[in-house]
PDB file of N, CA and C in Angstrom:
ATOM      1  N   UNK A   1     -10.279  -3.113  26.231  1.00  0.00           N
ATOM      2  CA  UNK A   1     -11.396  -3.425  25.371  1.00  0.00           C
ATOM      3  C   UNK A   1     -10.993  -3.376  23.897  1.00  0.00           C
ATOM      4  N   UNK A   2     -10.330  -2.646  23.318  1.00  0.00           N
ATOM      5  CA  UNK A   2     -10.017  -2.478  21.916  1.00  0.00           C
ATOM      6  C   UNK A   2      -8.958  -3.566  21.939  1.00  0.00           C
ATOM      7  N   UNK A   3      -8.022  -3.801  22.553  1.00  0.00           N
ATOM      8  CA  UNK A   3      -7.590  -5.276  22.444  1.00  0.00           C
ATOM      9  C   UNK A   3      -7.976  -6.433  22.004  1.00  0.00           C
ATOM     10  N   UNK A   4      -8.922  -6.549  22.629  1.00  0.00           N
ATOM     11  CA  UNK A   4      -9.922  -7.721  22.653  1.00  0.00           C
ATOM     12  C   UNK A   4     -11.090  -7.003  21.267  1.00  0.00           C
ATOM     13  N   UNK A   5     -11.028  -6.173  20.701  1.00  0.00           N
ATOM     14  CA  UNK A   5     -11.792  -6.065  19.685  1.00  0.00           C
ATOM     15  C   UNK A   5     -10.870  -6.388  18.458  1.00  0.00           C
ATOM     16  N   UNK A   6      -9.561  -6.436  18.517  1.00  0.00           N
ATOM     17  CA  UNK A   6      -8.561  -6.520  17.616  1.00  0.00           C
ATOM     18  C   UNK A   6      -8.572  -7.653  16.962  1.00  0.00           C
ATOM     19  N   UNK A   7      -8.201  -8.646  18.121  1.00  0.00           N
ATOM     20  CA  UNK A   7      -8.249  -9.807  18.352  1.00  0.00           C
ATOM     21  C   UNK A   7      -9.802 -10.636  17.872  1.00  0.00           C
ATOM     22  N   UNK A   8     -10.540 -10.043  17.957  1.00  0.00           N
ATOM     23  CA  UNK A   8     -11.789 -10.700  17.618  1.00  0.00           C
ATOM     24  C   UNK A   8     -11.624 -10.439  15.979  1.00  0.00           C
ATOM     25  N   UNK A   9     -11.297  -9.533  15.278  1.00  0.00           N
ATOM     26  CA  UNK A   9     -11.321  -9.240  14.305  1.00  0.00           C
ATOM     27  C   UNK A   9     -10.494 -10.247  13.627  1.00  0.00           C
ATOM     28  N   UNK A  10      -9.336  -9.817  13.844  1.00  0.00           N
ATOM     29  CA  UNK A  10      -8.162 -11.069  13.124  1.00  0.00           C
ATOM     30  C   UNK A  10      -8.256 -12.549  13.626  1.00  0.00           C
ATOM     31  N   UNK A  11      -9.161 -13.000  14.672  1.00  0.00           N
ATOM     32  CA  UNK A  11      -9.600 -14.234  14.371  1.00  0.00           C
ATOM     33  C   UNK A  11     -10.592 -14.377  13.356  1.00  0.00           C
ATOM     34  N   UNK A  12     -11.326 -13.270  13.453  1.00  0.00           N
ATOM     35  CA  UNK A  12     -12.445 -13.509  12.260  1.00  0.00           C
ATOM     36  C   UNK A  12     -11.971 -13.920  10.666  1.00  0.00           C
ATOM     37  N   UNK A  13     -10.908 -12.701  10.570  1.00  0.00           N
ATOM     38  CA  UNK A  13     -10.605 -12.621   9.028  1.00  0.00           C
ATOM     39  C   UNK A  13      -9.369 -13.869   9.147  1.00  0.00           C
ATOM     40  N   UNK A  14      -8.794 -14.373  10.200  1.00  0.00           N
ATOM     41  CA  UNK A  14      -7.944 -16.255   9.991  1.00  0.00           C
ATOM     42  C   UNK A  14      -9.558 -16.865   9.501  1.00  0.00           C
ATOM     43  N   UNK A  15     -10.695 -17.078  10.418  1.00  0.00           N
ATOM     44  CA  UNK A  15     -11.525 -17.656  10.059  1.00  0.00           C
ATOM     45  C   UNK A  15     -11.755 -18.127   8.638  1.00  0.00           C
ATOM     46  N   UNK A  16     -12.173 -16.476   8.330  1.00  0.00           N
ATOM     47  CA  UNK A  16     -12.378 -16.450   6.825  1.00  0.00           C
ATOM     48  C   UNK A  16     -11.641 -17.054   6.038  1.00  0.00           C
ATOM     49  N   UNK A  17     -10.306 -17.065   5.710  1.00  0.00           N
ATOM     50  CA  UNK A  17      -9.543 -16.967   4.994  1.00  0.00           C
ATOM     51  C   UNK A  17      -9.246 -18.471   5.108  1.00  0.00           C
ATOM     52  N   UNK A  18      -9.478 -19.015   6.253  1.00  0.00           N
ATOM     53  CA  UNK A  18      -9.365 -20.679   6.250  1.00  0.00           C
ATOM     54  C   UNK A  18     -10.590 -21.242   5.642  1.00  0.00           C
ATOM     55  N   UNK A  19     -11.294 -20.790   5.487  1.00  0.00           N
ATOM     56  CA  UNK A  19     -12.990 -21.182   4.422  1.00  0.00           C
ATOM     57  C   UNK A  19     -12.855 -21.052   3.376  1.00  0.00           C
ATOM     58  N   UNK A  20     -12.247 -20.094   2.954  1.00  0.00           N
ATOM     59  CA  UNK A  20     -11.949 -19.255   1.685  1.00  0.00           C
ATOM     60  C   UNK A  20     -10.680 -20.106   0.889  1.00  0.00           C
ATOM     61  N   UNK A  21      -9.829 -20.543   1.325  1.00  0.00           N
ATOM     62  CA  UNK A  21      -9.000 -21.505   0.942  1.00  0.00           C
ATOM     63  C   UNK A  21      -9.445 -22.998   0.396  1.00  0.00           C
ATOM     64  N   UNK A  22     -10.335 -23.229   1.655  1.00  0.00           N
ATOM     65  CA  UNK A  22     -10.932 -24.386   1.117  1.00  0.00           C
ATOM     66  C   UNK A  22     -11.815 -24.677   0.125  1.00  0.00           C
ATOM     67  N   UNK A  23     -12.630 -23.271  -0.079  1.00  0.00           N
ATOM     68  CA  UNK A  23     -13.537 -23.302  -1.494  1.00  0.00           C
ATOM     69  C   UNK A  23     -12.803 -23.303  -2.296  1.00  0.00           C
ATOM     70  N   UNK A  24     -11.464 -22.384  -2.394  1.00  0.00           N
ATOM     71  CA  UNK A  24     -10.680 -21.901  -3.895  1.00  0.00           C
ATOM     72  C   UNK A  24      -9.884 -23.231  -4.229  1.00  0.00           C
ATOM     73  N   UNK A  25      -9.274 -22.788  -5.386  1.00  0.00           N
ATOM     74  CA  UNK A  25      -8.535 -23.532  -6.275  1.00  0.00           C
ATOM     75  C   UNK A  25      -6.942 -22.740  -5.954  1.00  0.00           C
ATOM     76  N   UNK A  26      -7.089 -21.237  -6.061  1.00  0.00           N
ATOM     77  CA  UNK A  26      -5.333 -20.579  -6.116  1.00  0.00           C
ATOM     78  C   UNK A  26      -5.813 -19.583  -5.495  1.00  0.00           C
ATOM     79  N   UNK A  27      -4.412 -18.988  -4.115  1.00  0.00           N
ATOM     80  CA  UNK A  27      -4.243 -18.062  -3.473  1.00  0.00           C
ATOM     81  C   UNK A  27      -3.400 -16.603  -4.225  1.00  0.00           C
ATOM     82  N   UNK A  28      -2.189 -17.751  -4.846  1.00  0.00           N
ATOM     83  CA  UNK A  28      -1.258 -17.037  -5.027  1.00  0.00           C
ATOM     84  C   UNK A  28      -0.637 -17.442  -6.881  1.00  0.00           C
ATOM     85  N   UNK A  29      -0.144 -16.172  -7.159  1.00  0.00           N
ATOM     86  CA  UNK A  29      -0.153 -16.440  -8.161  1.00  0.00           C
ATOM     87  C   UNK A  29       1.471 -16.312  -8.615  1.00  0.00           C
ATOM     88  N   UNK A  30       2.749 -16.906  -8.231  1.00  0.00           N
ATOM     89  CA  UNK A  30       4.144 -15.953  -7.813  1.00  0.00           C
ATOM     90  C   UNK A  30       4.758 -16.201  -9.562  1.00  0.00           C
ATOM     91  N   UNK A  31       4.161 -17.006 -10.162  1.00  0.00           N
ATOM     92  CA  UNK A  31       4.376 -17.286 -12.027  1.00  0.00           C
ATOM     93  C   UNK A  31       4.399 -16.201 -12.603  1.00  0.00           C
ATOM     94  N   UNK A  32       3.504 -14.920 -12.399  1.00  0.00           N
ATOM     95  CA  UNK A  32       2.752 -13.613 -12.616  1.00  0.00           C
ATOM     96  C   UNK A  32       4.162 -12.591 -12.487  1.00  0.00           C
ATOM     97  N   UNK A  33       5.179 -12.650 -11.858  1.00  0.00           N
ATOM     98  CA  UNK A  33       6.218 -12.123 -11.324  1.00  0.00           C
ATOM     99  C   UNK A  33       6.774 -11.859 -12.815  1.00  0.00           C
ATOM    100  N   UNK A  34       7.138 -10.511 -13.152  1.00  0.00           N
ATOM    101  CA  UNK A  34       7.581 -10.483 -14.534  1.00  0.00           C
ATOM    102  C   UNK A  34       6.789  -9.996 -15.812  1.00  0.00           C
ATOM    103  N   UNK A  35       5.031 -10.298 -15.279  1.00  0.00           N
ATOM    104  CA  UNK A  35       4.725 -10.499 -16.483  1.00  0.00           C
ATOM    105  C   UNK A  35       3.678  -8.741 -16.405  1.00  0.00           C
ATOM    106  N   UNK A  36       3.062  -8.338 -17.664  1.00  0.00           N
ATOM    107  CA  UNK A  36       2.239  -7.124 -17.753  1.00  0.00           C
ATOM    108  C   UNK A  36       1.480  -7.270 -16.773  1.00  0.00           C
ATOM    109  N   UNK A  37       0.820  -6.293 -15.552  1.00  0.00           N
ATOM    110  CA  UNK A  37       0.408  -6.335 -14.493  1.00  0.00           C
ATOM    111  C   UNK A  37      -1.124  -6.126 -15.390  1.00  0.00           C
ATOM    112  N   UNK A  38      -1.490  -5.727 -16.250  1.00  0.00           N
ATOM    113  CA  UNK A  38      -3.157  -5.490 -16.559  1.00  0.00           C
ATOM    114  C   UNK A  38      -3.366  -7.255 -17.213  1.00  0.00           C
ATOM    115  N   UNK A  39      -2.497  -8.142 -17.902  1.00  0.00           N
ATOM    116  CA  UNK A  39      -2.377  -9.206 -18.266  1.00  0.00           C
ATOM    117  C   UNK A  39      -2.382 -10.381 -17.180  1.00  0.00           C
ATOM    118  N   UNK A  40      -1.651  -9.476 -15.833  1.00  0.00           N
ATOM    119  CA  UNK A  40      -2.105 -11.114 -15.017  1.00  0.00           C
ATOM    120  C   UNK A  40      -3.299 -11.113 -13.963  1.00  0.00           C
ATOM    121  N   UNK A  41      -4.240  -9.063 -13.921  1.00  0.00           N
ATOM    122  CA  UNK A  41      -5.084  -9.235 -13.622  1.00  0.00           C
ATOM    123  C   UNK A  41      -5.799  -9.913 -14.255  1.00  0.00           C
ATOM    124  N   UNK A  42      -6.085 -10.482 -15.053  1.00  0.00           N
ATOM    125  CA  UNK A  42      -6.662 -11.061 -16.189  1.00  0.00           C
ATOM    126  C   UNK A  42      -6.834 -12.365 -15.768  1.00  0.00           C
ATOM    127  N   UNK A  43      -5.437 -12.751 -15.978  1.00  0.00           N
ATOM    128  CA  UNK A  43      -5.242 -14.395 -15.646  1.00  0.00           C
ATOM    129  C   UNK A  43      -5.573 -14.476 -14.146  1.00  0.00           C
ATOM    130  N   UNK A  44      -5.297 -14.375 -13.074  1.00  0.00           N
ATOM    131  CA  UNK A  44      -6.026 -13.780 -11.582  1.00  0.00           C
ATOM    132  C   UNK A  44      -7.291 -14.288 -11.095  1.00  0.00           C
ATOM    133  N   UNK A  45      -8.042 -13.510 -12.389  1.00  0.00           N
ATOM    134  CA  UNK A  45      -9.736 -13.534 -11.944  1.00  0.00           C
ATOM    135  C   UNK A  45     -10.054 -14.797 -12.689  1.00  0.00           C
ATOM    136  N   UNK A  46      -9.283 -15.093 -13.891  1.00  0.00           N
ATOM    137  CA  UNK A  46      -9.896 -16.375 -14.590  1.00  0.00           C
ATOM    138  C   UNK A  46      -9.559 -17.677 -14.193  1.00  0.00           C
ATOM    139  N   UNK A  47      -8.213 -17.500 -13.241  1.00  0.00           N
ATOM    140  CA  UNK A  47      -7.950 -18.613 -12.400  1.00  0.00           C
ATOM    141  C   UNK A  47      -8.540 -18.788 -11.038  1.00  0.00           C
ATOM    142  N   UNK A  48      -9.402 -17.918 -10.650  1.00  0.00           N
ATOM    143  CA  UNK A  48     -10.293 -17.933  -9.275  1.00  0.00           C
ATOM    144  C   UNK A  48     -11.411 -16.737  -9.352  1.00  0.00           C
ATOM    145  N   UNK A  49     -12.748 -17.426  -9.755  1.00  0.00           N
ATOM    146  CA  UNK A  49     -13.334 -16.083 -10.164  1.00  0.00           C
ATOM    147  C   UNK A  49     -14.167 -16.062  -8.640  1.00  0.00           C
ATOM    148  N   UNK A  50     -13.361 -16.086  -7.285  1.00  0.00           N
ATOM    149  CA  UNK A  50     -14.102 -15.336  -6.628  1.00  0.00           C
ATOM    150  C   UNK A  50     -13.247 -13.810  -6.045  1.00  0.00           C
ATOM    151  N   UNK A  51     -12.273 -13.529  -6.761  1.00  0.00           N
ATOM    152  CA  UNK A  51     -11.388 -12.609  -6.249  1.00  0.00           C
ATOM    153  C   UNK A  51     -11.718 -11.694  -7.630  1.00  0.00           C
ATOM    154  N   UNK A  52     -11.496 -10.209  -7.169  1.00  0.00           N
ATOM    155  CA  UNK A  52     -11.610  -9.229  -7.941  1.00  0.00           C
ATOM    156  C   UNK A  52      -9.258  -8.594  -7.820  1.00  0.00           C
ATOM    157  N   UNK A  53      -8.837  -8.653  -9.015  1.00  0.00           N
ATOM    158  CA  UNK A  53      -7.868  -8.448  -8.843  1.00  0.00           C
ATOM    159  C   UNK A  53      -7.943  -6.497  -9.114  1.00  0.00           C
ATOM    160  N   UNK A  54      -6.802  -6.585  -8.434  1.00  0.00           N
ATOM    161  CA  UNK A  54      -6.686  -4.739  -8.717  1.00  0.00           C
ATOM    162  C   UNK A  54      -5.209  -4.296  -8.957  1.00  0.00           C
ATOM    163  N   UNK A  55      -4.815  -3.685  -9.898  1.00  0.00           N
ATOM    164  CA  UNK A  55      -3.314  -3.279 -10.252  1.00  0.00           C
ATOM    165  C   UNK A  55      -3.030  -2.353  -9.491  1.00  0.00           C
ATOM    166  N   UNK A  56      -2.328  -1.764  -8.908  1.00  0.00           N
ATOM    167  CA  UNK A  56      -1.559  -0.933  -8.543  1.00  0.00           C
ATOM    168  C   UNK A  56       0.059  -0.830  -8.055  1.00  0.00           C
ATOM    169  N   UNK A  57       0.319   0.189  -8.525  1.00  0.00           N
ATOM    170  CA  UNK A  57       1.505   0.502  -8.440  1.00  0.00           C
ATOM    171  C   UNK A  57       1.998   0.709  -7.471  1.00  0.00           C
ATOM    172  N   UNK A  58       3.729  -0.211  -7.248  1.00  0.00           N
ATOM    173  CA  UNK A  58       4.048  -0.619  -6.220  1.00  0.00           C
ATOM    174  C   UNK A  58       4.632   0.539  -5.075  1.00  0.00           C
ATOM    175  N   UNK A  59       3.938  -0.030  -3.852  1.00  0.00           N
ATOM    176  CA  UNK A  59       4.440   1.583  -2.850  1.00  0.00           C
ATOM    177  C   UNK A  59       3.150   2.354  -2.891  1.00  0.00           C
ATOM    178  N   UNK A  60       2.310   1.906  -3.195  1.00  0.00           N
ATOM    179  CA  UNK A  60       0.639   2.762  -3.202  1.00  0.00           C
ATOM    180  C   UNK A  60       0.390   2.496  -1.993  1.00  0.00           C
ATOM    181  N   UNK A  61       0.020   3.617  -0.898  1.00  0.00           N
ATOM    182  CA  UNK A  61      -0.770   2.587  -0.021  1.00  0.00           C
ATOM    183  C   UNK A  61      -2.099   2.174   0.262  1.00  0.00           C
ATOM    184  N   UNK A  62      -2.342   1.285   0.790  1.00  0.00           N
ATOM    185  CA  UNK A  62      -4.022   0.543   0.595  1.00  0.00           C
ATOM    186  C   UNK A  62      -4.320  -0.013   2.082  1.00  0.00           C
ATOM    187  N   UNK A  63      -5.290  -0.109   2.134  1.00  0.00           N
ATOM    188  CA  UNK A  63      -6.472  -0.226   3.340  1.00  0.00           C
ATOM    189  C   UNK A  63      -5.293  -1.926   3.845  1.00  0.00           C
ATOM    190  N   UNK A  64      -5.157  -2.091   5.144  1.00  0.00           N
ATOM    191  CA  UNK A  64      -4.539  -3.469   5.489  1.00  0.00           C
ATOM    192  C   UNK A  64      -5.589  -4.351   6.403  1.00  0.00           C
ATOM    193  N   UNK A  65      -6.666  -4.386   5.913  1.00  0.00           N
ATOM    194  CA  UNK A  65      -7.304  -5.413   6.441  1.00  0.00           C
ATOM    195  C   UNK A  65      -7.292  -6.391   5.475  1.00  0.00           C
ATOM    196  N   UNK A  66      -7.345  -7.813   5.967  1.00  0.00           N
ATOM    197  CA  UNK A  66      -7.701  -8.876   4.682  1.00  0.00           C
ATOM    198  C   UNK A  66      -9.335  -9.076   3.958  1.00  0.00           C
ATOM    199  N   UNK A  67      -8.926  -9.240   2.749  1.00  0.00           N
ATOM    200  CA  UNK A  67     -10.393  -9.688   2.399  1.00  0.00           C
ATOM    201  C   UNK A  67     -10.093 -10.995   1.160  1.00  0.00           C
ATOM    202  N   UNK A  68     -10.629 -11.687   1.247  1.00  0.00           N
ATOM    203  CA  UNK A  68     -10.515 -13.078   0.359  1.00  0.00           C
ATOM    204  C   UNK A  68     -11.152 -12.779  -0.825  1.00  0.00           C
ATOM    205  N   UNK A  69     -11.497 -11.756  -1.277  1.00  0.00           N
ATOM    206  CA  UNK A  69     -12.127 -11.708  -2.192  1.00  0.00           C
ATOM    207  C   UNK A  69     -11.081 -10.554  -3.323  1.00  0.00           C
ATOM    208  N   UNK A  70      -9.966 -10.644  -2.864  1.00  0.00           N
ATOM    209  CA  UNK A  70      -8.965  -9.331  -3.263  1.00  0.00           C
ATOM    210  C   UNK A  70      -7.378  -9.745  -3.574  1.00  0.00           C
ATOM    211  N   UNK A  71      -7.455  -9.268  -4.465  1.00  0.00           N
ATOM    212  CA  UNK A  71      -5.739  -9.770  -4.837  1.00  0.00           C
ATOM    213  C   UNK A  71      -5.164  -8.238  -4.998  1.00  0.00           C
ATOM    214  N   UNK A  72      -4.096  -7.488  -4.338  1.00  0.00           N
ATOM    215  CA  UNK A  72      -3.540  -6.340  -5.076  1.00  0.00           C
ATOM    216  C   UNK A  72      -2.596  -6.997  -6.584  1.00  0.00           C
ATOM    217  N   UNK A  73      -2.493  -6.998  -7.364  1.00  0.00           N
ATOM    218  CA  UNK A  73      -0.953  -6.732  -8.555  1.00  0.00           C
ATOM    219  C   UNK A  73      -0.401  -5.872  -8.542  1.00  0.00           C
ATOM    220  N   UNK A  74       0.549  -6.007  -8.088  1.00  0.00           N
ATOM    221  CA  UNK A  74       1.553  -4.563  -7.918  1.00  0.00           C
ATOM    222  C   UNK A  74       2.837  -4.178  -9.133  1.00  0.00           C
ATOM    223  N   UNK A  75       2.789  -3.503  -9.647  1.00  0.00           N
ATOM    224  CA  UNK A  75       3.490  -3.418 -10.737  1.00  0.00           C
ATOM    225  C   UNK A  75       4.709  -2.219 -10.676  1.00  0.00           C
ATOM    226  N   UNK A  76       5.363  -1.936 -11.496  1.00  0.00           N
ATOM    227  CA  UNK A  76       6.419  -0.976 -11.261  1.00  0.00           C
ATOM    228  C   UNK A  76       6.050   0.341 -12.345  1.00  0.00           C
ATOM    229  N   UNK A  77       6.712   0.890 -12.348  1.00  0.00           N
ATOM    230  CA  UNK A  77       6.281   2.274 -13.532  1.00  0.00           C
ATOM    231  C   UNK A  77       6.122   1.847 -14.924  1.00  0.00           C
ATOM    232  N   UNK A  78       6.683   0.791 -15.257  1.00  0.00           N
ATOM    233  CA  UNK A  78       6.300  -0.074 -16.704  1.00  0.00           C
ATOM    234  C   UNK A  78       5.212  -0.922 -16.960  1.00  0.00           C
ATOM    235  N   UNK A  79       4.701  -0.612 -15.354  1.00  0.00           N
ATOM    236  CA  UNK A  79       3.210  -2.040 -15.699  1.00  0.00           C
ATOM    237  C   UNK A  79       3.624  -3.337 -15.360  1.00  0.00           C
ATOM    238  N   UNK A  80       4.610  -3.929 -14.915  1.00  0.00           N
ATOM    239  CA  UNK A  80       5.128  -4.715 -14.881  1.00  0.00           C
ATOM    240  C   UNK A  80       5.240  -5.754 -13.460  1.00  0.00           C
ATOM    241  N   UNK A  81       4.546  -6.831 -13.035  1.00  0.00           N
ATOM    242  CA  UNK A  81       4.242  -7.298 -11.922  1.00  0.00           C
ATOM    243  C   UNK A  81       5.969  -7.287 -11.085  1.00  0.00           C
ATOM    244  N   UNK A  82       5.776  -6.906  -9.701  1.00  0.00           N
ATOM    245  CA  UNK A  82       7.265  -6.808  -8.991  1.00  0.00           C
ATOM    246  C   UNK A  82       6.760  -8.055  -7.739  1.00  0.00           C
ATOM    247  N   UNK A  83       5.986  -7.801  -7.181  1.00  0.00           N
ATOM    248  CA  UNK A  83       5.279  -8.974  -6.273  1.00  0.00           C
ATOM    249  C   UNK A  83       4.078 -10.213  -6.658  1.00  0.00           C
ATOM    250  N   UNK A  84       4.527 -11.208  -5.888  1.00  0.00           N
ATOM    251  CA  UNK A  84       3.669 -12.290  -6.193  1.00  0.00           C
ATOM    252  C   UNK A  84       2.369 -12.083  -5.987  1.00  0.00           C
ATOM    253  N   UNK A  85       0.924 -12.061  -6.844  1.00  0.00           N
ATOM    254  CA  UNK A  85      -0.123 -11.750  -6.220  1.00  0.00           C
ATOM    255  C   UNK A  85      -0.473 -12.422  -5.399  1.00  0.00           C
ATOM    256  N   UNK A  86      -1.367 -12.174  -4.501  1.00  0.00           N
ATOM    257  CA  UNK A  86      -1.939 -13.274  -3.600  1.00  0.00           C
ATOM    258  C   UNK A  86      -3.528 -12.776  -2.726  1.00  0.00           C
ATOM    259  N   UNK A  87      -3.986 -13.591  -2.195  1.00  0.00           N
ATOM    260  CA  UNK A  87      -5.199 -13.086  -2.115  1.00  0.00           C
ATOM    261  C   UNK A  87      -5.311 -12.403  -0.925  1.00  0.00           C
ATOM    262  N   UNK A  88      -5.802 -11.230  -0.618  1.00  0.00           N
ATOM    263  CA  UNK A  88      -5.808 -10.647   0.890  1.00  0.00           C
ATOM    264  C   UNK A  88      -6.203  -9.268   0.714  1.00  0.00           C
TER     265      UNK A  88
END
């Protein structure tokens, strides 16, 4: 039974995320790589304002379900983006 509840779930959130694509304009942001992590939350939300971006520092750990409405920025001890954002 929890199998099959798994599975219902992560078809749900493919679902989503295939809807969610089709409304948006940008998933991913991999330009951002390099740059001040509070600077490309910035650019993030103004290039897709249905995602709430969130900085954190890289190696934090965070909840692993997807949500389309979520970008992590992951930055290094300088603030500094190390991964491409992307939405999830």
């Amino acid at each position: 039974m929890k199998h099959l509840l798994l599975e219902f779930e992560i078809n749900q959130s493919i679902n989503r995320y295939r809807r969610y694509v089709k409304l948006s304009r940008k998933t991913s942001w991999p330009e951002l790589v390099g740059k001040n992590g509070d600077d490309a939350a910035v650019v993030v939300e103004n290039e897709n304002r249905n995602v709430n971006a969130i900085v954190l520092k890289d190696g934090t750990p965070v909840t692993r379900d997807f949500r389309c409405d979520r970008v992590w920025v992951w930055v290094d001890d300088h603030g500094i983006v190390v991964r491409a954002p992307m939405v999830g």
